[in-house]
Protein backbone atom coordinates (compact mmCIF):
# COMPACT_ATOMS: atom_id res chain seq x y z
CA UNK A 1 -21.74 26.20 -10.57
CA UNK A 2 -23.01 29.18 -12.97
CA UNK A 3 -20.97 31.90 -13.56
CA UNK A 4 -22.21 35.38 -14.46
CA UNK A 5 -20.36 37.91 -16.17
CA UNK A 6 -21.01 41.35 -16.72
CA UNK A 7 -20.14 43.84 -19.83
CA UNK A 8 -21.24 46.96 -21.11
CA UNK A 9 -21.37 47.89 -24.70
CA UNK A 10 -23.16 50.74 -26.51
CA UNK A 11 -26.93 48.79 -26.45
CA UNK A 12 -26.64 47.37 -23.06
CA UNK A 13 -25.31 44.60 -20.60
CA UNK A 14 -25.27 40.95 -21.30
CA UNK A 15 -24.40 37.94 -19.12
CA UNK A 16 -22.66 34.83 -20.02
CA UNK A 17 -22.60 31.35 -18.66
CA UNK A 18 -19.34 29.36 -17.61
CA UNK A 19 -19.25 25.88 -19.30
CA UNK A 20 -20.82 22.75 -17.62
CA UNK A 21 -18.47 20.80 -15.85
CA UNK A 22 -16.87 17.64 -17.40
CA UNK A 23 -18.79 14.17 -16.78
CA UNK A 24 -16.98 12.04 -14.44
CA UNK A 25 -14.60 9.51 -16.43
CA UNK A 26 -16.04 5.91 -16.83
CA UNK A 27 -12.35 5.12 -15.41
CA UNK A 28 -8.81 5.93 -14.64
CA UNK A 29 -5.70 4.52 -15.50
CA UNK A 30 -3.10 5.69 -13.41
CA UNK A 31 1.08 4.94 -12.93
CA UNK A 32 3.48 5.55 -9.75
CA UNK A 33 7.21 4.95 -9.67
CA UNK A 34 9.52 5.22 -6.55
CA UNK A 35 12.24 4.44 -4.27
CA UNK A 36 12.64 4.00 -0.29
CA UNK A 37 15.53 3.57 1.67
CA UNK A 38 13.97 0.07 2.89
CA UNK A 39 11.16 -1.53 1.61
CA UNK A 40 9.59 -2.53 4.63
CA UNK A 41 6.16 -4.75 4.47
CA UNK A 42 4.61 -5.52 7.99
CA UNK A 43 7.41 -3.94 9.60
CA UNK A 44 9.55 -6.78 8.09
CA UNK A 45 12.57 -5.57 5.89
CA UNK A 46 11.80 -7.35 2.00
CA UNK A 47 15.24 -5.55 0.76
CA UNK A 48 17.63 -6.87 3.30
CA UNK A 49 17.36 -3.24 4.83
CA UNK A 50 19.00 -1.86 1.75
CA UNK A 51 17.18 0.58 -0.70
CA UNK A 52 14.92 -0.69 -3.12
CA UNK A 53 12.82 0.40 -6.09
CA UNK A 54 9.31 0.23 -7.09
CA UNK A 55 6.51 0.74 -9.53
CA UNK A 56 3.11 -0.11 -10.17
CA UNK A 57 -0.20 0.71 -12.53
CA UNK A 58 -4.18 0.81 -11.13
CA UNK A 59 -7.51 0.67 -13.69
CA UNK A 60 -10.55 2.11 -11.09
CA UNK A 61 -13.57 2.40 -12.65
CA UNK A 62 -16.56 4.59 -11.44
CA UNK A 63 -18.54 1.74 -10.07
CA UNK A 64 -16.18 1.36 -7.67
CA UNK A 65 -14.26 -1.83 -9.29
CA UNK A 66 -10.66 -1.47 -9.50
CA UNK A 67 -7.69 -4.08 -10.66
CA UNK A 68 -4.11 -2.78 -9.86
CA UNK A 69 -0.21 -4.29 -10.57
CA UNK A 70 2.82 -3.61 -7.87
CA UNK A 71 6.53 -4.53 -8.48
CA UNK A 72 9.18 -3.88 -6.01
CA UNK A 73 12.90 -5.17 -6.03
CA UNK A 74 13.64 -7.52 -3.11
CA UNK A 75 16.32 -9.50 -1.36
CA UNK A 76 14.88 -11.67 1.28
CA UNK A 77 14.12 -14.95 -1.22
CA UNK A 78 17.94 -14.92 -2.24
CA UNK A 79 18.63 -14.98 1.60
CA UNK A 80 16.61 -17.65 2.10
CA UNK A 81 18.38 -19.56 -1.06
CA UNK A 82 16.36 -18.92 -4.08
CA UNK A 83 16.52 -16.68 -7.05
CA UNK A 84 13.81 -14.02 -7.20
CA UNK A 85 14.60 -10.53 -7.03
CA UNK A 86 11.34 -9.45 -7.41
CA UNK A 87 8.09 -9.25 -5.94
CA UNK A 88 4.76 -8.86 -8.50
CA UNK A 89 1.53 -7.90 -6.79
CA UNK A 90 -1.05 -8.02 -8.65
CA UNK A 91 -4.57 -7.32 -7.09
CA UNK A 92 -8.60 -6.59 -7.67
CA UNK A 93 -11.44 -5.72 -5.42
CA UNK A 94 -14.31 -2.82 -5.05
CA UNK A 95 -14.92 -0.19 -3.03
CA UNK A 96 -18.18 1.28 -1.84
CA UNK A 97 -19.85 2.93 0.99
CA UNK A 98 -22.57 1.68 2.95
CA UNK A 99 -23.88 5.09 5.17
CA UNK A 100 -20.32 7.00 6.98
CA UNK A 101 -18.77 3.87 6.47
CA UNK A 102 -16.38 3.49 3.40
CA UNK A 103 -15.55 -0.46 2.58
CA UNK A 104 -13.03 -2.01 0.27
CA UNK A 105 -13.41 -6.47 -0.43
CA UNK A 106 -10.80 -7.95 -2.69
CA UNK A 107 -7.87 -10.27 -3.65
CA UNK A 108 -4.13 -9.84 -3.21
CA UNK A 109 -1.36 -12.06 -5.29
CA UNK A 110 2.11 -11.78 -4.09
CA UNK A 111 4.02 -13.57 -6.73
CA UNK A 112 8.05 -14.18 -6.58
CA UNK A 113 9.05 -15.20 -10.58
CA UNK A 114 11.86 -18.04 -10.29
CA UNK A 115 11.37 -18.10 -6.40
CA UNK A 116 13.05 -21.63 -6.39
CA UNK A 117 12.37 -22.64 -2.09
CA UNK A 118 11.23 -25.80 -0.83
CA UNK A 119 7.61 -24.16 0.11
CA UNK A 120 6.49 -21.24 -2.50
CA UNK A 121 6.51 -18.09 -0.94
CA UNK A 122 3.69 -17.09 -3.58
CA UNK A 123 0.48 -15.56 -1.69
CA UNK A 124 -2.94 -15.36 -2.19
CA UNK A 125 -4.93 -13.70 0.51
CA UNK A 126 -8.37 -12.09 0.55
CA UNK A 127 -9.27 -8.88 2.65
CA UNK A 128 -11.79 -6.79 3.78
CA UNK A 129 -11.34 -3.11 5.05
CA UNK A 130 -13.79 -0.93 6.76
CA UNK A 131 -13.07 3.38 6.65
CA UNK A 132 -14.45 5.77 9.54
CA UNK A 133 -13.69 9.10 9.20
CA UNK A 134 -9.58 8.91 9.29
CA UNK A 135 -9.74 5.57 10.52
CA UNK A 136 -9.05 2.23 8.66
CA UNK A 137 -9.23 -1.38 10.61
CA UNK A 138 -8.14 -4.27 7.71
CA UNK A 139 -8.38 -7.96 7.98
CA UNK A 140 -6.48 -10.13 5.13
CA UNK A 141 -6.70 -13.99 5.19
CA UNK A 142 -4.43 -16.22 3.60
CA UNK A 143 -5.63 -18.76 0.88
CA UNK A 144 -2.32 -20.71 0.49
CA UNK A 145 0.80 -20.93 2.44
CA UNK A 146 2.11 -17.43 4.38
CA UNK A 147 5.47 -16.00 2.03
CA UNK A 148 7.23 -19.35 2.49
CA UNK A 149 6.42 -20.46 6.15
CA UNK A 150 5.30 -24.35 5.86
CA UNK A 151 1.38 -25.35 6.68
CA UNK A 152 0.75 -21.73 7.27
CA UNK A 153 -2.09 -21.90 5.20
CA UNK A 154 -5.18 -19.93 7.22
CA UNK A 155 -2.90 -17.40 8.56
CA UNK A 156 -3.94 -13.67 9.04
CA UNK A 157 -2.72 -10.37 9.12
CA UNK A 158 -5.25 -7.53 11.03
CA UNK A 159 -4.11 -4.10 10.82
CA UNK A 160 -5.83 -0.41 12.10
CA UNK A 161 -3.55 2.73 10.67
CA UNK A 162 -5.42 6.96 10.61
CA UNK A 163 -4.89 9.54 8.33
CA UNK A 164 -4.66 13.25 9.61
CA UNK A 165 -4.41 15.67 6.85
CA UNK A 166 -1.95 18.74 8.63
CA UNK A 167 -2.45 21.31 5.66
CA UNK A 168 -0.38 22.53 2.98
CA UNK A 169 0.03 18.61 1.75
CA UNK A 170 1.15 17.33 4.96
CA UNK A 171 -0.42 14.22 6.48
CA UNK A 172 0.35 11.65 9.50
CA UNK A 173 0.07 7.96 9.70
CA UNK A 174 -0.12 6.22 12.75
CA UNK A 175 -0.33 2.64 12.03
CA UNK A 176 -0.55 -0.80 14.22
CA UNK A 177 -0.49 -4.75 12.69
CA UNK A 178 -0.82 -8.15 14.06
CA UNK A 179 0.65 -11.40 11.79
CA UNK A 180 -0.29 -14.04 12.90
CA UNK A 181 1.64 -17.12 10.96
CA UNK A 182 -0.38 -20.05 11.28
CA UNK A 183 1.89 -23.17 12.83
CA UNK A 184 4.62 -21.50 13.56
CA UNK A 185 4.08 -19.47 16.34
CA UNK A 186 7.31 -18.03 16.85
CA UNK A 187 6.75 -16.29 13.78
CA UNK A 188 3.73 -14.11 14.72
CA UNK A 189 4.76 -10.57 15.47
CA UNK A 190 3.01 -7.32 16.09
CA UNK A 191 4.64 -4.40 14.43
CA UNK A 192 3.79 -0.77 14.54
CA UNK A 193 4.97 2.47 12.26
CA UNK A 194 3.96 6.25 12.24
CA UNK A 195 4.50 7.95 9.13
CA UNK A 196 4.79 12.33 7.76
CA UNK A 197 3.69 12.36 4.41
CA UNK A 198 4.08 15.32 1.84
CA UNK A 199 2.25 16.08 -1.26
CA UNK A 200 4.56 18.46 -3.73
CA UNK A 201 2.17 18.68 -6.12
CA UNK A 202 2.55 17.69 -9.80
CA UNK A 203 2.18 13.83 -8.74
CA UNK A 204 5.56 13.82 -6.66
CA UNK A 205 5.13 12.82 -3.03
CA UNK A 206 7.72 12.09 -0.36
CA UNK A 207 7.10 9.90 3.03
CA UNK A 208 9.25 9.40 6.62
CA UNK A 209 8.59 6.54 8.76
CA UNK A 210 9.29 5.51 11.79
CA UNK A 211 9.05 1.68 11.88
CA UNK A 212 9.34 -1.10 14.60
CA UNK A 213 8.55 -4.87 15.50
CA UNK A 214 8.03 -6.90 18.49
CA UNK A 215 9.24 -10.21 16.08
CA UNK A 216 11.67 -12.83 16.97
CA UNK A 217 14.82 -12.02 15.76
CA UNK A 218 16.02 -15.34 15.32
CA UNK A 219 13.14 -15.83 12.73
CA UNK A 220 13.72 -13.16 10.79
CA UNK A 221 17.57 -11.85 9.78
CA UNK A 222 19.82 -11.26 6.90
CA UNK A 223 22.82 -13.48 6.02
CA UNK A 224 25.03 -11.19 8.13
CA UNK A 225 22.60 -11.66 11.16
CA UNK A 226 20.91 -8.23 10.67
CA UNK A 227 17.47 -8.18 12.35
CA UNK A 228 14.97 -7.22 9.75
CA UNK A 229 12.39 -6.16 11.88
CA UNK A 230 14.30 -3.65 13.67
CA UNK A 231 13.20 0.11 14.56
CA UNK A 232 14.13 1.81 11.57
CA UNK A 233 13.57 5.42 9.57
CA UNK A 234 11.92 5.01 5.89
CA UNK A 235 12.48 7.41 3.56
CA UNK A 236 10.50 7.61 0.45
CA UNK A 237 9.73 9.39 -2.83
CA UNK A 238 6.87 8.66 -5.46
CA UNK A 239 6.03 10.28 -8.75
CA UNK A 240 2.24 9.26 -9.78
CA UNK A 241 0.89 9.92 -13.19
């Protein structure tokens, strides 16, 4: 956009151009840090519903290629009697647009250093997402065995979630998921979450959630018989940089 400006002097007025704009980046390397009250994935507590803190770094380059990391303290493997206390994501994939319709392929590792259980709870799965407007519908397919279950190789997780911007930095999440744990039936569960979001500004962002589950709560629990997929409020805080 050109910018004129006008000034008088004793010979007569001139006008003066604004610079050009700055060239889009070849790529961006961006950080987040942050803490919830729960760290809830699929509706499913990872932090024995205790807080839990988290971190992670993303490369996206202007062709629409992107490779990201993800770390977030955890309890659930020491539950189950191993030793990790963390979970590593680390991920890659592009995004693109093919007419209205925004589209994101990649690859997902979930890795759990020192995990120590009788079937790995290490992850691979591959997904697809498709974008409409404010709504998302997401498919991810599991290449290996499902966070631990046994012969749950092939499972699936199929989600649909919407994003209304409110103004001022205020958004709303409504969000529905189906996993479906291959072979062991009575681990499939359907969970559901709505979540108010607020920008701040300066990178800091803060989320509530509302979060619930239809699992089996005799498949998932804490040592002290806690359900883990119980309704629940999330709080959250991130700083991005």
């Amino acid at each position: 956009m050109i910018l004129a400006a006008m000034a008088l002097s004793g010979t007569g007025a001139f006008a003066q151009a604004a610079a050009p704009a700055a060239p889009e980046p070849d790529y961006t390397l961006s950080y987040n840090v942050g803490a919830v009250t729960d760290y809830r994935y699929r509706g499913i507590s990872q932090s024995r519903l205790k807080p839990a803190i988290q971190g992670g770094i993303d490369f996206s380059h202007k062709s629409g290629f992107y490779l990201g990391t993800w770390l977030s303290s955890i309890k659930w493997i020491k539950d189950a009697g191993g030793d990790a206390s963390v979970e590593w994501d680390i991920y890659g994939g592009y995004k693109g647009t093919a007419g209205p319709i925004g589209y994101d392929v990649g690859v997902l590792r979930y890795q759990y250093p020192s995990a120590n259980l009788a079937v790995s709870p290490n992850t691979t799965e591959v997904y697809i997402a498709g974008t409409y407007g404010p709504a998302t519908l997401k498919y991810s397919h599991s290449l290996t065995d499902t966070f631990g279950f046994f012969d749950s190789k092939g499972s699936y997780y199929i989600d649909g979630s919407a994003t209304f911007d409110l103004g001022s930095g205020w958004s709303v999440v409504p969000h529905v998921g189906y996993q479906k744990i291959k072979n062991t039936s009575a681990a499939s569960y359907t969970d559901y979450s709505i979540t108010l979001g607020k920008d701040f500004g300066n990178g800091i962002s803060a989320t509530a959630a509302v979060v619930a589950t239809d699992a089996d709560d005799t498949m998932y629990f804490t040592p002290s018989g806690k359900f883990t997929g119980r309704t629940g409020l999330v709080l959250g805080v991130k700083y991005s940089f």
